[in-house]
Protein backbone atom coordinates (compact mmCIF):
# COMPACT_ATOMS: atom_id res chain seq x y z
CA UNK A 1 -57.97 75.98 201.37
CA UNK A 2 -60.70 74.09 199.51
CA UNK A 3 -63.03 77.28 201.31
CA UNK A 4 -61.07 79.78 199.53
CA UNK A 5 -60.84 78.07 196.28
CA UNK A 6 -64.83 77.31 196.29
CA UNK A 7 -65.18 81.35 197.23
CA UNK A 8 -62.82 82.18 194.10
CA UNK A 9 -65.15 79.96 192.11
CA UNK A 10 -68.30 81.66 193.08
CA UNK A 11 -66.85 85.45 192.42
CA UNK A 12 -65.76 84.58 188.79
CA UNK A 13 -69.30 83.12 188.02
CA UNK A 14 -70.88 86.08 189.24
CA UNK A 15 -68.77 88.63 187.18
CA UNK A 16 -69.29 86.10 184.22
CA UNK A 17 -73.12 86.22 184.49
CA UNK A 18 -73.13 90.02 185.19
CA UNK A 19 -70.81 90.96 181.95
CA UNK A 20 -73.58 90.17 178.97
CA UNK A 21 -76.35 92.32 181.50
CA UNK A 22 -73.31 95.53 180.88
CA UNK A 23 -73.00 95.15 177.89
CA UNK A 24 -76.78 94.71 176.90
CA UNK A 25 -77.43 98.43 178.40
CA UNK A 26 -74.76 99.87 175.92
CA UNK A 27 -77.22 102.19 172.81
CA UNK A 28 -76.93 100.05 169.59
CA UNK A 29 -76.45 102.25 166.44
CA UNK A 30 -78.67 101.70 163.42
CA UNK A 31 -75.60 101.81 160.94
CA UNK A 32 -76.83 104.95 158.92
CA UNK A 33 -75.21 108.18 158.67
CA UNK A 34 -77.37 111.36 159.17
CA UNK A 35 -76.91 114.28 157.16
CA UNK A 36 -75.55 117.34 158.88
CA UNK A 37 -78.51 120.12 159.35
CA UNK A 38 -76.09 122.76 157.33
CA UNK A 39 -76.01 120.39 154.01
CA UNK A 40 -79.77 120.57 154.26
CA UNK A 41 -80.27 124.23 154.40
CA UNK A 42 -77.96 124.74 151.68
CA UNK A 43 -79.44 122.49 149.17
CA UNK A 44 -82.92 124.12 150.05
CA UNK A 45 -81.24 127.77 149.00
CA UNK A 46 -80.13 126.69 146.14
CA UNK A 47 -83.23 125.08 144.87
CA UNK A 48 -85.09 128.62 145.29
CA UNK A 49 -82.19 130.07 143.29
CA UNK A 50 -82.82 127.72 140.76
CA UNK A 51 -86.45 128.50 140.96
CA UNK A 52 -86.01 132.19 140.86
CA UNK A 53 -83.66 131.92 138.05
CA UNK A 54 -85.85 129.60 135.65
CA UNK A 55 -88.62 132.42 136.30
CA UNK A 56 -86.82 135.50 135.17
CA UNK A 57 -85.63 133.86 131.72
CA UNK A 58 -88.82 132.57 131.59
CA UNK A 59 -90.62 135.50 131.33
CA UNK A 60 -91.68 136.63 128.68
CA UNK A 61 -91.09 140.29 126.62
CA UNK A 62 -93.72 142.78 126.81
CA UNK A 63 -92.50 144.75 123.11
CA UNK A 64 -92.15 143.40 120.17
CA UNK A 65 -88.35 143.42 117.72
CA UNK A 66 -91.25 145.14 115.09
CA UNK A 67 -92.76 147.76 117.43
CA UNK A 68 -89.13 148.90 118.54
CA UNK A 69 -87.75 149.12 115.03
CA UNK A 70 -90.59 150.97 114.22
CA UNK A 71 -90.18 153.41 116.91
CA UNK A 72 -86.43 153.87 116.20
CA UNK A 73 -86.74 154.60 112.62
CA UNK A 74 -89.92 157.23 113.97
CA UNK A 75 -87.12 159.29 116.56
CA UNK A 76 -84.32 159.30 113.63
CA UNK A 77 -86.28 160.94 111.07
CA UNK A 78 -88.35 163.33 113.61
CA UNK A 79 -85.60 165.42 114.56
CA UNK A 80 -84.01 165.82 110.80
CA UNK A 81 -87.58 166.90 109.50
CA UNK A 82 -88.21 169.16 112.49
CA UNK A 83 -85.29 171.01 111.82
CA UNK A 84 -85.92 171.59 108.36
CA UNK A 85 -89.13 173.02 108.67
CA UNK A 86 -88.06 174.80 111.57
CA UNK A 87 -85.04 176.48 109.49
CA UNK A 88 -87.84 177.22 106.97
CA UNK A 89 -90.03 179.40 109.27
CA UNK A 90 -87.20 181.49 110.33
CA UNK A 91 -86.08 181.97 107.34
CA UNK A 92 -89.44 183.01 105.90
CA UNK A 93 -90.12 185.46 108.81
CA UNK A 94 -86.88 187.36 108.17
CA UNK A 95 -87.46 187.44 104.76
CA UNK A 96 -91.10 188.93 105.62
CA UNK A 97 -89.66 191.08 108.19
CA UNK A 98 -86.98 192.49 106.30
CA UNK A 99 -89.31 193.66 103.46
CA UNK A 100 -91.58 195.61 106.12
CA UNK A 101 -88.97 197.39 107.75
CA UNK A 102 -87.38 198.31 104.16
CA UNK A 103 -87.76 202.12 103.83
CA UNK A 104 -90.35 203.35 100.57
CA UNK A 105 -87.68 204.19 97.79
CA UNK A 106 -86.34 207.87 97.51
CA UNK A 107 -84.63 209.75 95.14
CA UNK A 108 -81.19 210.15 95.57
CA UNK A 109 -79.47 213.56 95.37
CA UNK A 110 -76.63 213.93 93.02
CA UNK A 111 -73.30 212.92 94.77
CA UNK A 112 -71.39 216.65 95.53
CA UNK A 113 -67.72 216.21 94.96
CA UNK A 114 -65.46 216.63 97.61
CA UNK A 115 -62.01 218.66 97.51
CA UNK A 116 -59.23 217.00 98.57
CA UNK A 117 -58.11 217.89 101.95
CA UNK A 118 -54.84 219.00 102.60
CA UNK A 119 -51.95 216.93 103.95
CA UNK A 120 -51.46 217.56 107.55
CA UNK A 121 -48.10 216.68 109.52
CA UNK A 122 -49.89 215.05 112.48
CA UNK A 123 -46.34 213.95 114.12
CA UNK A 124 -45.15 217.68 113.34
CA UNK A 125 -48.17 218.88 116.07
CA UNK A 126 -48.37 216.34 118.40
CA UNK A 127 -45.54 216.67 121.40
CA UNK A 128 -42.98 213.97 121.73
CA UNK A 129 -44.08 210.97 123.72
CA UNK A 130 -42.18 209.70 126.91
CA UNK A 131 -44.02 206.36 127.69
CA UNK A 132 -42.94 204.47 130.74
CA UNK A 133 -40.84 202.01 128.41
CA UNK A 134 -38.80 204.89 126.93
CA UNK A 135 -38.29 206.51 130.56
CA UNK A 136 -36.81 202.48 131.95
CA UNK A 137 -35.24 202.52 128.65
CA UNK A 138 -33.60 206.04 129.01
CA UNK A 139 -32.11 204.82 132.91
CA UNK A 140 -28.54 203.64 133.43
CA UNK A 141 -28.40 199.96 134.71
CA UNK A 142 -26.49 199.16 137.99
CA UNK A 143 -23.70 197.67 135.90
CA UNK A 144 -23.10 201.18 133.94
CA UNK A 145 -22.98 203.24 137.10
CA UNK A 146 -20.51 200.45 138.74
CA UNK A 147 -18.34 200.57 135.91
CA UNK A 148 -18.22 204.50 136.04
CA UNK A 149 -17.85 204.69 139.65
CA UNK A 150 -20.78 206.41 140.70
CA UNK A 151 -22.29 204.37 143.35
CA UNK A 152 -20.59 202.12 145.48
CA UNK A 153 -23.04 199.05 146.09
CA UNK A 154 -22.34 195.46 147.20
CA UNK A 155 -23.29 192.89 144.56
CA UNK A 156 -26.98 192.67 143.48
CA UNK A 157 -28.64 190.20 141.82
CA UNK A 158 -32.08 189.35 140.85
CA UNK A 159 -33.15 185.99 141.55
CA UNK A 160 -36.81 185.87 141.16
CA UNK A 161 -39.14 188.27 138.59
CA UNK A 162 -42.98 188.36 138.79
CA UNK A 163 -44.63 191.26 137.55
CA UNK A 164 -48.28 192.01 136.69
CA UNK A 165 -50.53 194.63 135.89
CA UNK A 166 -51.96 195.17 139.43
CA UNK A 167 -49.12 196.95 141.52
CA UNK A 168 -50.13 195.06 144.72
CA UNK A 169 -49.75 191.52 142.78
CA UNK A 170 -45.87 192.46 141.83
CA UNK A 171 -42.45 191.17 143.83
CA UNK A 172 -39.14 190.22 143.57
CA UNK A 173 -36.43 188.23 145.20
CA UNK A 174 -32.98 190.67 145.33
CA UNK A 175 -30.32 188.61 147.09
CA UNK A 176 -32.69 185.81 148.14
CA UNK A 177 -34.85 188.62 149.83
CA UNK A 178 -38.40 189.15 149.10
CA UNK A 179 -38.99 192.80 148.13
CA UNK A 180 -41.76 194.76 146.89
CA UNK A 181 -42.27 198.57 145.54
CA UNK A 182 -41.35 200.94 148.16
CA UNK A 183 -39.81 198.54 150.35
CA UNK A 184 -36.11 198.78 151.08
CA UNK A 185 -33.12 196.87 150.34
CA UNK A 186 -30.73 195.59 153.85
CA UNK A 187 -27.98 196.82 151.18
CA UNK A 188 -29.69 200.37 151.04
CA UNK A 189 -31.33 200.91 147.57
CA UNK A 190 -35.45 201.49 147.58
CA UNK A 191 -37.80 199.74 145.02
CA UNK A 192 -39.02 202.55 143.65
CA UNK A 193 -41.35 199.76 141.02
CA UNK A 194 -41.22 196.93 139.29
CA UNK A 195 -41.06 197.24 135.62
CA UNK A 196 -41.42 193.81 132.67
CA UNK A 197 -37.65 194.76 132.39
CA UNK A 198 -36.42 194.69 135.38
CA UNK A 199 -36.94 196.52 138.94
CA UNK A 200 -36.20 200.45 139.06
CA UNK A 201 -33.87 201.38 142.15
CA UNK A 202 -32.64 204.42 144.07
CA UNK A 203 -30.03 204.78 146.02
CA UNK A 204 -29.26 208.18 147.73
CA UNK A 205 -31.24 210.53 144.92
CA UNK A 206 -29.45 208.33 142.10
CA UNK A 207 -32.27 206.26 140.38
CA UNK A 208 -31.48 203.33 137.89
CA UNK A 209 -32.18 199.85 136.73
CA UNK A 210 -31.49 196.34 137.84
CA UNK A 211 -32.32 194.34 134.53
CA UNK A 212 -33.67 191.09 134.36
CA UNK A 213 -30.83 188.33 133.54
């Protein structure tokens, strides 16, 4: 027992004598903080800002307030004169030109008098006119020719107008159906043209107007 005890002994002085040895190898910190790399580059940029900064408001002008006053008042007052002058010269050389071109004076022959001329009737010889308003104008409309039973037509209406000068440009919507001149109705008429009143149709030799609503 006392062998055991005396072997106990000897371990624990051993691991008491090896602990400070440990501990010795552990790297002792001096106690001051290092500044990160980043916070270093940053305050470098922003000392050349500064720098760059102090050397543009630094600089100094190259003109002086004087010399550009000067120079101002000079290009208001050149354009004002060189437009008088200018006006001037023309003027001059029209005046100039105008008195060479002037014919020498002549005299003038005594004014003959003239006899009245006699009234004419100028409606009295020209023929009648028939324009192409006066011939839509002179055409029975769809409704008339309904009303007096001479055609017998389903309902026709005219939804959409557009008429211009150029024939080719013109068309109209009858019934919701695009339609241009010379093109034929599903209800039978023709578009025989498309007039600013209306469109002119004809239906089995009879020819007459669908007005505009």
């Amino acid at each position: 027992m006392s062998f055991i005890l005396d072997a106990l002994k000897k371990s624990e002085t051993d691991r008491q004598q090896q602990t400070p040895a440990a501990f010795a190898t552990v790297p002792s910190s001096d106690g001051r903080p290092r500044a990160p790399r980043w916070l270093m580059l940053l305050g470098a940029l922003l000392a050349i800002n500064v720098i760059v900064l102090l050397g543009l408001l630094l600089r100094p002008d190259d003109g002086t307030p004087a010399d550009t006053a000067t120079t101002i008042a000079a290009v208001e007052k050149t354009p004002a004169a060189a437009t008088t002058d200018f006006a001037a010269q023309i003027e001059a050389a029209r005046h100039n030109e105008s008195q060479r071109r002037a014919p020498p004076p002549t005299a003038q022959a005594p004014a003959t008098p003239v006899a009245p001329a006699a009234d004419v009737n100028v409606s009295a010889t020209l023929p009648a006119s028939n324009t192409p308003a006066q011939q839509v104008a002179s055409l029975p409309t769809i409704y008339e020719l309904q009303a007096e039973g001479s055609i017998a037509l389903p309902e026709l209406h005219l939804d959409i107008h557009v008429y211009s000068e150029a024939p080719e440009d013109r068309f109209v919507f009858i019934n919701m159906s695009k339609q241009r001149e010379k093109s034929q109705l599903s209800e039978g008429p023709t578009v025989e043209e498309i007039t600013p009143d209306g469109v002119i149709l004809d239906y089995r030799g009879t020819t007459f107007l669908l007005p505009r609503d």
